[in-house]
Every structure is written in structure tokens, then in C-alpha cells.
N, C-alpha and C. Protein backbone atom coordinates (compact mmCIF):
# COMPACT_ATOMS: atom_id res chain seq x y z
N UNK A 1 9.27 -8.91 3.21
CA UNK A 1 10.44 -8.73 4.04
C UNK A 1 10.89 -10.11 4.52
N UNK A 2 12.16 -10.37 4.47
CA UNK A 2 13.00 -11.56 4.83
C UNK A 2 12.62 -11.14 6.43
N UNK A 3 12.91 -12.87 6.93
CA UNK A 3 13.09 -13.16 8.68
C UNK A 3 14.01 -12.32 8.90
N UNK A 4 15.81 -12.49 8.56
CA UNK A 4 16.36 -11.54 8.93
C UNK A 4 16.26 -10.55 9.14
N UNK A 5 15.56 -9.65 8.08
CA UNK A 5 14.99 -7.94 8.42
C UNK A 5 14.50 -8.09 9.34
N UNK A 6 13.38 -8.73 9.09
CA UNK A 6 12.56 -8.59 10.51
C UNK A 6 13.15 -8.98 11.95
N UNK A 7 14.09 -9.56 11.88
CA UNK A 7 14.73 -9.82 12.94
C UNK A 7 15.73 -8.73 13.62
N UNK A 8 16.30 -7.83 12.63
CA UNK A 8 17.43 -7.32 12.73
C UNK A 8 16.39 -5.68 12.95
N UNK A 9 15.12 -5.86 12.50
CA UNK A 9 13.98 -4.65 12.69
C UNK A 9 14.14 -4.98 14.28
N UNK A 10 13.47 -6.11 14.87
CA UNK A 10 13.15 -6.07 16.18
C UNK A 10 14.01 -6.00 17.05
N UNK A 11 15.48 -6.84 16.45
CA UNK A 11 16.76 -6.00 17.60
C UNK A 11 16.64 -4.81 17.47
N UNK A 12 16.24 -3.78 16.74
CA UNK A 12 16.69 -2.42 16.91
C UNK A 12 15.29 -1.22 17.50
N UNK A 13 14.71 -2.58 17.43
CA UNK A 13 13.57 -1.99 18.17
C UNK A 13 13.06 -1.69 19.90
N UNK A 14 14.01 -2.91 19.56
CA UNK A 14 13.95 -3.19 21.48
C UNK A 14 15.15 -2.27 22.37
N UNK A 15 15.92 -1.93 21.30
CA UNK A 15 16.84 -1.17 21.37
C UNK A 15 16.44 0.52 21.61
N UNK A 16 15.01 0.59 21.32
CA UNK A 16 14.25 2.16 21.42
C UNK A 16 14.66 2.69 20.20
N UNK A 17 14.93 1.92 19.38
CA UNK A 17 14.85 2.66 17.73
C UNK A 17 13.78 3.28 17.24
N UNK A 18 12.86 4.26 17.28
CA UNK A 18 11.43 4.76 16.79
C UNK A 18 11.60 4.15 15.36
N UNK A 19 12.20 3.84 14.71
CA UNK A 19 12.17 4.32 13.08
C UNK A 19 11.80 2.83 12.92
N UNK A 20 12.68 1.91 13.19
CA UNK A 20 12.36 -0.06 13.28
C UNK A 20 10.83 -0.15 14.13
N UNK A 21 10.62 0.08 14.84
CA UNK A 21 9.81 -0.36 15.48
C UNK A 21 8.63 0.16 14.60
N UNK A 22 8.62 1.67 14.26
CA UNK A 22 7.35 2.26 13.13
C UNK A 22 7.66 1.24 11.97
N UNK A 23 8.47 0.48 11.40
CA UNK A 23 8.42 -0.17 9.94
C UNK A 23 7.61 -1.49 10.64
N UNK A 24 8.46 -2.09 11.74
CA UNK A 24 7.57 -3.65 12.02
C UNK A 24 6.03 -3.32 12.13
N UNK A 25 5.76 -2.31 12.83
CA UNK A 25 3.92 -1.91 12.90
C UNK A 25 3.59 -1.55 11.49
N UNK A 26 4.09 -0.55 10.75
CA UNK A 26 3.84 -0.71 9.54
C UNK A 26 3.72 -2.51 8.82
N UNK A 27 5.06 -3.26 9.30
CA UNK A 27 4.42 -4.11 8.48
C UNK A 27 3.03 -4.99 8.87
N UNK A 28 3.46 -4.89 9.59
CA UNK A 28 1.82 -5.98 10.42
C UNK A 28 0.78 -5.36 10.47
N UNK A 29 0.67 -4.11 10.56
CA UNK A 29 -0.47 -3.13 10.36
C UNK A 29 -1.75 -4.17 9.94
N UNK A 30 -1.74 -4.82 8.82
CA UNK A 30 -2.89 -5.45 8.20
C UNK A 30 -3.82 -6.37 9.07
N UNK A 31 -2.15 -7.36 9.29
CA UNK A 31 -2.19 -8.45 10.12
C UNK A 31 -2.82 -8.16 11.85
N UNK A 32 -3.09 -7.22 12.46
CA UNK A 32 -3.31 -6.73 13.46
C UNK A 32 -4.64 -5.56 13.01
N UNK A 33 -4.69 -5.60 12.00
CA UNK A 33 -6.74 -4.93 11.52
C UNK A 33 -7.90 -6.01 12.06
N UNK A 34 -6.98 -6.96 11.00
CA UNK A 34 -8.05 -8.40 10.98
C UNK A 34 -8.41 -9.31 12.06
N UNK A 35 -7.59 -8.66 13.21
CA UNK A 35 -7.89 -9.62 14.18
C UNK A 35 -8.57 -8.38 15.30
N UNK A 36 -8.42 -7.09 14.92
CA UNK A 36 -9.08 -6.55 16.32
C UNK A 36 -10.30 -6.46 15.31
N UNK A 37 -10.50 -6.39 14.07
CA UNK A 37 -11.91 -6.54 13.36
C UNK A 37 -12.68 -7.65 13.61
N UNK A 38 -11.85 -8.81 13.55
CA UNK A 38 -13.07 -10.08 13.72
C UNK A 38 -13.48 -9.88 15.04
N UNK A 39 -12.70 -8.92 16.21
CA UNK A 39 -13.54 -9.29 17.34
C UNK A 39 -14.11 -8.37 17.81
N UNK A 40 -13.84 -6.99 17.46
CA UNK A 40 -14.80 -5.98 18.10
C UNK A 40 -16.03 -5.44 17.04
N UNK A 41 -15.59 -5.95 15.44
CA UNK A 41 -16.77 -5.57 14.46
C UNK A 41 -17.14 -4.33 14.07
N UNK A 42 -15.72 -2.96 14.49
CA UNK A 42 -16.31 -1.74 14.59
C UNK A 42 -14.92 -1.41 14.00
N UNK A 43 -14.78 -0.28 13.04
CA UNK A 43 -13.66 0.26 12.57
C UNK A 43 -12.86 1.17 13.91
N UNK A 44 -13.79 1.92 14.51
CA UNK A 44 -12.74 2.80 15.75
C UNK A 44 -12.57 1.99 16.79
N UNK A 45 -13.58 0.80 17.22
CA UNK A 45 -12.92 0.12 18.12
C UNK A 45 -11.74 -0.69 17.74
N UNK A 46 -11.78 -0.68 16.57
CA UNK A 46 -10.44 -1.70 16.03
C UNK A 46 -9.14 -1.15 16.23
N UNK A 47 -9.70 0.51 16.03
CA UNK A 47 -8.43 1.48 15.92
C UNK A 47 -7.75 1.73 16.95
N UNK A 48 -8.49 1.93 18.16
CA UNK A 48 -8.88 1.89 19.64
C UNK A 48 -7.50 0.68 19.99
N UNK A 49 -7.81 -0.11 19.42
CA UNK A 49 -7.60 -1.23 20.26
C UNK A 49 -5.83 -1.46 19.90
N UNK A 50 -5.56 -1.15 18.49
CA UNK A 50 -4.51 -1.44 17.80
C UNK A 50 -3.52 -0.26 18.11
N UNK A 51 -3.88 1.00 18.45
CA UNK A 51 -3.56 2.09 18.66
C UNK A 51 -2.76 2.02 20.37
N UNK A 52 -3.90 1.65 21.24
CA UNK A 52 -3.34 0.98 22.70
C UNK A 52 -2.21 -0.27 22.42
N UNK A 53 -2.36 -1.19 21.92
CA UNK A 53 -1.76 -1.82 21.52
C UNK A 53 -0.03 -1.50 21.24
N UNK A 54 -0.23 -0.96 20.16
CA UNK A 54 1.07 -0.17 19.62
C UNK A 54 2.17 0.51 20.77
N UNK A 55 1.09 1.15 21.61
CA UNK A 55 1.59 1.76 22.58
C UNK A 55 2.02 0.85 23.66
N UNK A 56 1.19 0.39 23.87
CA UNK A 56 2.15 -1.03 25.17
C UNK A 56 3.06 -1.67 24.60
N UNK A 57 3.57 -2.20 23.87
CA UNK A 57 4.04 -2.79 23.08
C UNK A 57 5.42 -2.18 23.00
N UNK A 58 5.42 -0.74 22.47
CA UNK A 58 6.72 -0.01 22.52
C UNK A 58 7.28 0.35 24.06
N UNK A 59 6.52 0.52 24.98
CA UNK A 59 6.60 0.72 26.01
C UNK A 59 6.99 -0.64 26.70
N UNK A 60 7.12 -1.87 26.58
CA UNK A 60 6.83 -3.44 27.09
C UNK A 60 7.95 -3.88 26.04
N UNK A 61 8.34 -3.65 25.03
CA UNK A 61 9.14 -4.40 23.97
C UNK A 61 10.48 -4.93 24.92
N UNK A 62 11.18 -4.45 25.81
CA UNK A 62 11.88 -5.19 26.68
C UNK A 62 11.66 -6.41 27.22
N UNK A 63 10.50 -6.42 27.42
CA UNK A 63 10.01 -7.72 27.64
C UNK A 63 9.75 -9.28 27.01
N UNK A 64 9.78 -8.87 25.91
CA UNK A 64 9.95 -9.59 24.77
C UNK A 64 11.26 -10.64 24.11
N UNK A 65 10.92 -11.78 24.86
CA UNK A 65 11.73 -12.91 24.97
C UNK A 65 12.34 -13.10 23.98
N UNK A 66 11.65 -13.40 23.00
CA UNK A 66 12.92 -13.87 21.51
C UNK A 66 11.99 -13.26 20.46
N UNK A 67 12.87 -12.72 19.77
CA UNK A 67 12.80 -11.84 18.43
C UNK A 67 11.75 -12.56 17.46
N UNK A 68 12.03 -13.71 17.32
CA UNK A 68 11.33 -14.35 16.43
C UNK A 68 9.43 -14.85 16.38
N UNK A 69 9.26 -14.30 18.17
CA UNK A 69 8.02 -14.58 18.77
C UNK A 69 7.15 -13.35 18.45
N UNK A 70 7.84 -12.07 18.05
CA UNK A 70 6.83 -11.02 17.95
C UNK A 70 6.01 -10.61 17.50
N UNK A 71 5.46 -10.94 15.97
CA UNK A 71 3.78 -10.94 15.93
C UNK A 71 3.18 -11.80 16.63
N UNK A 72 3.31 -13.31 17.21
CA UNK A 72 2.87 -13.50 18.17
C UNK A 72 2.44 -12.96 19.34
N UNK A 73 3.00 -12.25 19.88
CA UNK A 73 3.45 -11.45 20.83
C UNK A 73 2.25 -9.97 21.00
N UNK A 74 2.25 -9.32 20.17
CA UNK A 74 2.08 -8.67 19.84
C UNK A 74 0.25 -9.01 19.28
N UNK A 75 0.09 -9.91 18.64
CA UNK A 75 -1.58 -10.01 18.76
C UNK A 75 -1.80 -10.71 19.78
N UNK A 76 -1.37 -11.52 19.98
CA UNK A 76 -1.71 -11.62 21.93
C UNK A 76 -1.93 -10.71 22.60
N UNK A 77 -1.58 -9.39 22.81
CA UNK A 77 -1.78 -7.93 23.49
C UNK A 77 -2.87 -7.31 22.82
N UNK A 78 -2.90 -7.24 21.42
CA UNK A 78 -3.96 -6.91 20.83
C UNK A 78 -5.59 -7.74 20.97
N UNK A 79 -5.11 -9.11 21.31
CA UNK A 79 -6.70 -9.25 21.54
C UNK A 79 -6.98 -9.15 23.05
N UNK A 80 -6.07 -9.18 23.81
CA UNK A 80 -6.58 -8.94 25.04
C UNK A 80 -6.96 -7.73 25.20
N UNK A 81 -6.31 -6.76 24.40
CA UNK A 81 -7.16 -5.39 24.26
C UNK A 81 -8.42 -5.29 23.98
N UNK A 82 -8.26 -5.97 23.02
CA UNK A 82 -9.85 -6.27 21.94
C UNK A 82 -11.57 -6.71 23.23
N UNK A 83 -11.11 -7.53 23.70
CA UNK A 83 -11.62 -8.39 25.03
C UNK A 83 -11.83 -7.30 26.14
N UNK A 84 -10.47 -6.69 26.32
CA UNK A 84 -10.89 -5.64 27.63
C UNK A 84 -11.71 -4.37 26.77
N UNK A 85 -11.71 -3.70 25.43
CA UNK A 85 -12.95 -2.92 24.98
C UNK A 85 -13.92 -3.88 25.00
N UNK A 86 -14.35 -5.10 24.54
CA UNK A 86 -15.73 -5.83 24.53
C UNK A 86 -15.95 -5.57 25.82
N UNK A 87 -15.73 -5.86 27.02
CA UNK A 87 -16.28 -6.14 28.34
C UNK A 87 -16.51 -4.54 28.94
N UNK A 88 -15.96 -3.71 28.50
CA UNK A 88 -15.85 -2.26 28.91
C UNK A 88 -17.41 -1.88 28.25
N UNK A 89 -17.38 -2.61 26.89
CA UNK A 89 -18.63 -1.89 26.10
C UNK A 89 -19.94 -2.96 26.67
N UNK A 90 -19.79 -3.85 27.14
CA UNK A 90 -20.80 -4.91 27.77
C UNK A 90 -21.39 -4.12 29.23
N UNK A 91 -20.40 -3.60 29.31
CA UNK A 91 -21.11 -2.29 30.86
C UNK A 91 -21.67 -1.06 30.41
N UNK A 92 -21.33 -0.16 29.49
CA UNK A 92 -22.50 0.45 29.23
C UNK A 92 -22.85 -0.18 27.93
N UNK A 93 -24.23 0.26 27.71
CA UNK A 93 -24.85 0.20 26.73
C UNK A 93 -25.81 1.39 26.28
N UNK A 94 -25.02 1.78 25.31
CA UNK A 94 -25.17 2.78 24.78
C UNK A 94 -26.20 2.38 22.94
N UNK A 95 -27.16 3.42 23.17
CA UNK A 95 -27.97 2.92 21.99
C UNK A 95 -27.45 3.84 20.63
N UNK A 96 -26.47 3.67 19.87
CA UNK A 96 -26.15 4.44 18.40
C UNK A 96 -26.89 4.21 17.64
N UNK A 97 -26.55 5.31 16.33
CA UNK A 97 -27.61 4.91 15.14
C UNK A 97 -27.14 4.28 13.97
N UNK A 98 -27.51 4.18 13.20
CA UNK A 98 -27.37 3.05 12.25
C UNK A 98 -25.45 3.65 11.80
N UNK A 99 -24.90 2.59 11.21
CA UNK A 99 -23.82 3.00 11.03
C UNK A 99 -23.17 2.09 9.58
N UNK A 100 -23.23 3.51 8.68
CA UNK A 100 -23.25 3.14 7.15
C UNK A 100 -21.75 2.28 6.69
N UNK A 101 -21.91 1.47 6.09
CA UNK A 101 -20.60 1.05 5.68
C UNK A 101 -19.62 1.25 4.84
N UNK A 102 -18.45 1.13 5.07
CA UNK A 102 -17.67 1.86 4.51
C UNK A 102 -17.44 1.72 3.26
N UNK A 103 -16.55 2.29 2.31
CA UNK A 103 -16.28 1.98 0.93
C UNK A 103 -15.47 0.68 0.92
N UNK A 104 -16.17 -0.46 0.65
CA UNK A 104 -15.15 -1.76 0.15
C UNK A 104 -15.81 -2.25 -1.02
N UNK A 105 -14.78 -2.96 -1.45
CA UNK A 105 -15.65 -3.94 -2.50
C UNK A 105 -16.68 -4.70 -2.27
N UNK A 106 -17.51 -5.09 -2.86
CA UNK A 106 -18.54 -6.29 -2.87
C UNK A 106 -18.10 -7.16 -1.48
N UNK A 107 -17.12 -7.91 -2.38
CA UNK A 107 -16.54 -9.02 -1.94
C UNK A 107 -16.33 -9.32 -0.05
N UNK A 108 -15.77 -8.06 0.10
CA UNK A 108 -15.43 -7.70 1.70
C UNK A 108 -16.79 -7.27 2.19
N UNK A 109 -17.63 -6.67 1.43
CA UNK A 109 -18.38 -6.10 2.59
C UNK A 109 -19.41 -7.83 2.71
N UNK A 110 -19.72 -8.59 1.55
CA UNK A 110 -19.92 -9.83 2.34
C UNK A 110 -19.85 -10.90 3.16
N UNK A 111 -17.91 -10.51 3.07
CA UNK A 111 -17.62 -11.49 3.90
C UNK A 111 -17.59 -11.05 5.36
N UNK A 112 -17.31 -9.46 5.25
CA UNK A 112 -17.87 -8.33 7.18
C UNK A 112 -18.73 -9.21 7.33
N UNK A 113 -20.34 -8.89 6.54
CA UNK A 113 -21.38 -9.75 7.02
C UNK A 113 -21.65 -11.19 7.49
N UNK A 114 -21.05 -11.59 6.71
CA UNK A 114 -21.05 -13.10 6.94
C UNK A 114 -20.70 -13.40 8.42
N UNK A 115 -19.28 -13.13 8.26
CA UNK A 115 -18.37 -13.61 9.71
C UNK A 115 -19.10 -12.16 11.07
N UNK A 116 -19.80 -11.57 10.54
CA UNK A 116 -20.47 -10.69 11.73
C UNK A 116 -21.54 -11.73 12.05
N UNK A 117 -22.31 -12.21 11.44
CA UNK A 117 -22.95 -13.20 11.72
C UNK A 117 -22.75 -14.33 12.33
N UNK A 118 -21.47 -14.62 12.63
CA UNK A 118 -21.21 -15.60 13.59
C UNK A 118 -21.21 -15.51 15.31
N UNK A 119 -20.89 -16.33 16.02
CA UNK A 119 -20.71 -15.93 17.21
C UNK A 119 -18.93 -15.52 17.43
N UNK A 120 -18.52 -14.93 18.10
CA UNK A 120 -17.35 -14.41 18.62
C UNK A 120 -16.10 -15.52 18.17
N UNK A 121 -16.53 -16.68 19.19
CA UNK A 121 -16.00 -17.43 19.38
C UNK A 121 -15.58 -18.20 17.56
N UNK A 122 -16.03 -18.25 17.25
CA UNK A 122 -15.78 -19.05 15.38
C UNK A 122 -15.37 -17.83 15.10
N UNK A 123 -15.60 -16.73 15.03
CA UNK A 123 -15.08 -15.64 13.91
C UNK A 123 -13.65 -15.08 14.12
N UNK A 124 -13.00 -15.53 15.60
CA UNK A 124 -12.19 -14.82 16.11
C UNK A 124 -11.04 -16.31 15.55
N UNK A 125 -11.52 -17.41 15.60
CA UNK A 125 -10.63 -18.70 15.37
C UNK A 125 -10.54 -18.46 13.66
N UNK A 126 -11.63 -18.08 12.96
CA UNK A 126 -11.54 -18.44 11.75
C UNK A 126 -10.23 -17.19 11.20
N UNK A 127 -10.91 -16.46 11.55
CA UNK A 127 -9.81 -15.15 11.56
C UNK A 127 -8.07 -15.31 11.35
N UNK A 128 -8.08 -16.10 12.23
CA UNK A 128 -6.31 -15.77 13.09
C UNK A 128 -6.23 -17.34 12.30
N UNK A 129 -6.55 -18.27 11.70
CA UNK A 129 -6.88 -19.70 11.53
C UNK A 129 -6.43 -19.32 9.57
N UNK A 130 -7.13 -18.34 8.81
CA UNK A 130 -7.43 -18.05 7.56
C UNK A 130 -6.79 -16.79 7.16
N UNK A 131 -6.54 -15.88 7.68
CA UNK A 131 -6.43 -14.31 7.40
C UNK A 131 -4.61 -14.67 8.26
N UNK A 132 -4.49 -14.64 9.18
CA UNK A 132 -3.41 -14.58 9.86
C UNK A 132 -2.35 -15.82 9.96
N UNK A 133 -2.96 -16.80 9.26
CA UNK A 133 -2.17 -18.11 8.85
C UNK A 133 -1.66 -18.76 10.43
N UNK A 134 -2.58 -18.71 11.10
CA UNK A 134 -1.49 -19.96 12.97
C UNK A 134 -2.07 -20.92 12.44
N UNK A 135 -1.07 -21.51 12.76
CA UNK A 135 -1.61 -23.05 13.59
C UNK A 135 -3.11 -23.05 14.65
N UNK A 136 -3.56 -24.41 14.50
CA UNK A 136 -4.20 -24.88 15.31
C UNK A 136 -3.72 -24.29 16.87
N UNK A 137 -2.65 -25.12 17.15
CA UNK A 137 -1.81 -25.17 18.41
C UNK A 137 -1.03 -23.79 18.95
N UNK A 138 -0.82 -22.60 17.87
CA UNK A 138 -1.00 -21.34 18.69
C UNK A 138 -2.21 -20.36 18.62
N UNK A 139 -3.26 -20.85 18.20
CA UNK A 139 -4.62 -20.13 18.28
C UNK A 139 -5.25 -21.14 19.31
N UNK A 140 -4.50 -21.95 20.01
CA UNK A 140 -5.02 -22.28 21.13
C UNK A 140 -4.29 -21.39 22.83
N UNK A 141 -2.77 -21.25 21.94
CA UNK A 141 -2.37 -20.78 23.39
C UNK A 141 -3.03 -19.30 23.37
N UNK A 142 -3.06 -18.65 21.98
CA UNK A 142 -3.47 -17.22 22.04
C UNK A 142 -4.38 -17.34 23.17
N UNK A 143 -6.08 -18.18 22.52
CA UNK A 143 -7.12 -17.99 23.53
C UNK A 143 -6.96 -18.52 24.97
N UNK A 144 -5.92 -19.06 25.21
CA UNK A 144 -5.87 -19.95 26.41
C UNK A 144 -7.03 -21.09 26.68
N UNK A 145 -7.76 -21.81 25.25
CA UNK A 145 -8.23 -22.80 25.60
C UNK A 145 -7.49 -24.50 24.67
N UNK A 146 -7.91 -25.39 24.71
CA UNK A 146 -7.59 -26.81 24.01
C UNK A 146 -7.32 -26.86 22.91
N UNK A 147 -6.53 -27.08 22.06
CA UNK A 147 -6.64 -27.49 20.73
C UNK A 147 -8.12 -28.09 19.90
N UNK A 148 -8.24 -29.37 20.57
CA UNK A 148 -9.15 -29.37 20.10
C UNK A 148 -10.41 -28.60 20.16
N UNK A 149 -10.94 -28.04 20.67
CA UNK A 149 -11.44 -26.67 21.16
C UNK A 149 -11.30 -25.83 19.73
N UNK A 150 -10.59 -25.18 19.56
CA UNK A 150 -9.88 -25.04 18.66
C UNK A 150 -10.37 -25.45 17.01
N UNK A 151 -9.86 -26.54 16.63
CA UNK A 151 -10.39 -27.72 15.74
C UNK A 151 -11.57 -27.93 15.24
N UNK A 152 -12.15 -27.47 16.98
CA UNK A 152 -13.85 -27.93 17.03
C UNK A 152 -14.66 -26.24 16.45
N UNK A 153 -14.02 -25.09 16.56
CA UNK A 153 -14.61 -24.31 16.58
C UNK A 153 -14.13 -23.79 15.48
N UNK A 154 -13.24 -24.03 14.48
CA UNK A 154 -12.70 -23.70 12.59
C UNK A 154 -13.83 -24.97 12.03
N UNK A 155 -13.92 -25.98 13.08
CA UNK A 155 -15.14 -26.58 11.83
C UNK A 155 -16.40 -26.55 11.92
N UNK A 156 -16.91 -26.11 13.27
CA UNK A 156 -18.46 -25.20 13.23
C UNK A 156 -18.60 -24.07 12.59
N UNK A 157 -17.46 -23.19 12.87
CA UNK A 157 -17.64 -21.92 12.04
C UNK A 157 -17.54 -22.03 10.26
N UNK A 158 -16.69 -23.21 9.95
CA UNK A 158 -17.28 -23.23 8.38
C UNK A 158 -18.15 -23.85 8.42
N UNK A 159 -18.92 -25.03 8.85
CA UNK A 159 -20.36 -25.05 8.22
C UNK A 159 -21.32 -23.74 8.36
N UNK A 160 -21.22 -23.08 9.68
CA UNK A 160 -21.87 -21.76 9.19
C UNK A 160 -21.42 -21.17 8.19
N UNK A 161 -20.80 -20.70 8.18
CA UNK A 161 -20.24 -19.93 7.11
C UNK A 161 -21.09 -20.53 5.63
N UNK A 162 -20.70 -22.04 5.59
CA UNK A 162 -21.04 -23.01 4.40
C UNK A 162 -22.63 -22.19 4.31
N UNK A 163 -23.15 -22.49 5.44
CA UNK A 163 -24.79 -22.35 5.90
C UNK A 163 -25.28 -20.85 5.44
N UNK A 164 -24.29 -19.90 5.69
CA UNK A 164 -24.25 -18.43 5.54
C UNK A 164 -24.75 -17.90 3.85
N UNK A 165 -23.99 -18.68 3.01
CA UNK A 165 -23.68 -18.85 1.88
C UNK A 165 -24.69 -19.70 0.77
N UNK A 166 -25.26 -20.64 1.57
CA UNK A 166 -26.64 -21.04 0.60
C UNK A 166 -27.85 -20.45 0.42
């Protein structure tokens, strides 16, 4: 989809169009898996999270400064979602049982593992850094920390990763 569509999607969205606003979530759909996946690590919390999401979002889309900012926008809400289920699930602790993985290829279910194997902090940068294509400099404002910060934590997380892999 051209900028324009998408642009001319989100005027008509903000506008309370159901039909634009279901195509822009349709399109990002993917783009908004991969980031409540790298951080909650659970398919229903992902769903959980993207699902709330969706919903503030249509409900809040007035709010929404310039057209051109809205997947921005929009995984910004999603990981703060993501963050408020982590800290929700950090208060209870609940003991589940093993939990089989789903049908993917090879390929994915190594790289789940891999980047599950990291700490939060690298998997959530590498994520939005590799999968979601930002910049350095807005995967800093996302988290609200430094660039370099930032910088520092796409190049620890690939030597793990590197490390993961030998």
C-alpha cells in the first residue's frame, strides 16, 4: 500500500470510519505481532495485548496528531500494553504447564528460541531495530531511554545472538 492510501485510510479513520480503520489494523497486523511477541513471549498475551491495543486506539484515534505518525503511534500503545501485562503477570505468579509450540517452520521456531533467550531489554530493541525497520533514534523515543542506549543494546544483543548460534 502507497503512503497516500495509507494516509487517506487514516483520514477516514479518525473520521470513525470502521471499514479504514479495520484495513490499517489489518495492515499492520504483522507489524504489531512482532513486537507484543518479542516482549511478552506468549501467543495470548500477545493477543491480549494487541487486541486492547486496537481498542484504545479506535477509541483515542482523535488524538492522533499527524497522519503520517501512526504506526508509530500505535506501537507505542502497544508496548506500553505489553509492559502493563508484564508487570500485572510479575504480581501473580502463577505456575502453568509446559506449553507446546505451535506449528511454524524450523526456521521461526529457532529464532522464538533464540531471541527468548535473551534478556527483554536486547530482544525488544532487536525486534523493532530488524523486524519493524526504526531507526536507532525512534526506538529510543519508543523506550524513553538514549540513543546510545539504544546502539549499545542492538550490539550486545547480536553478539548474543552471534553467541546463541555457535
Amino acid at each position: 500500500m502507497q503512503k497516500k492510501e495509507l494516509l487517506q485510510l487514516i483520514r477516514k479513520a479518525k473520521a470513525k470510519d470502521p471499514d479504514a480503520f479495520s484495513s490499517l489494523i489489518y495492515f499492520y497486523m504483522k507489524d504489531l505481532y512482532r513486537v507484543a511477541i518479542s516482549i511478552l513471549m506468549n501467543d495470548e498475551d500477545a493477543a491480549d495485548a494487541i487486541q486492547d491495543t486496537i481498542l484504545g486506539c479506535w477509541e483515542k484515534l482523535y488524538t492522533l496528531k499527524e497522519e503520517k505518525y501512526f504506526k508509530t503511534w500505535i506501537t507505542r500503545i502497544l508496548i506500553n500494553r505489553c509492559y502493563d501485562i508484564r508487570k500485572k503477570q510479575q504480581r501473580i505468579t502463577v505456575l502453568e504447564g509446559y506449553e507446546e509450540p505451535s506449528a511454524e517452520d524450523q526456521y521461526n521456531v529457532e529464532l522464538k528460541e533464540a531471541l527468548g533467550q535473551l534478556d527483554e531489554k536486547y530482544r525488544i530493541v532487536l525486534v523493532l531495530y530488524y523486524s519493524e525497520g526504526y531507526q536507532t533514534g525512534e526506538i529510543a523515543e519508543f523506550l524513553e531511554i538514549p540513543r546510545s542506549t539504544v546502539q549499545t543494546r542492538l550490539q550486545r544483543g547480536r553478539e548474543k545472538l552471534e553467541a546463541y548460534y555457535r
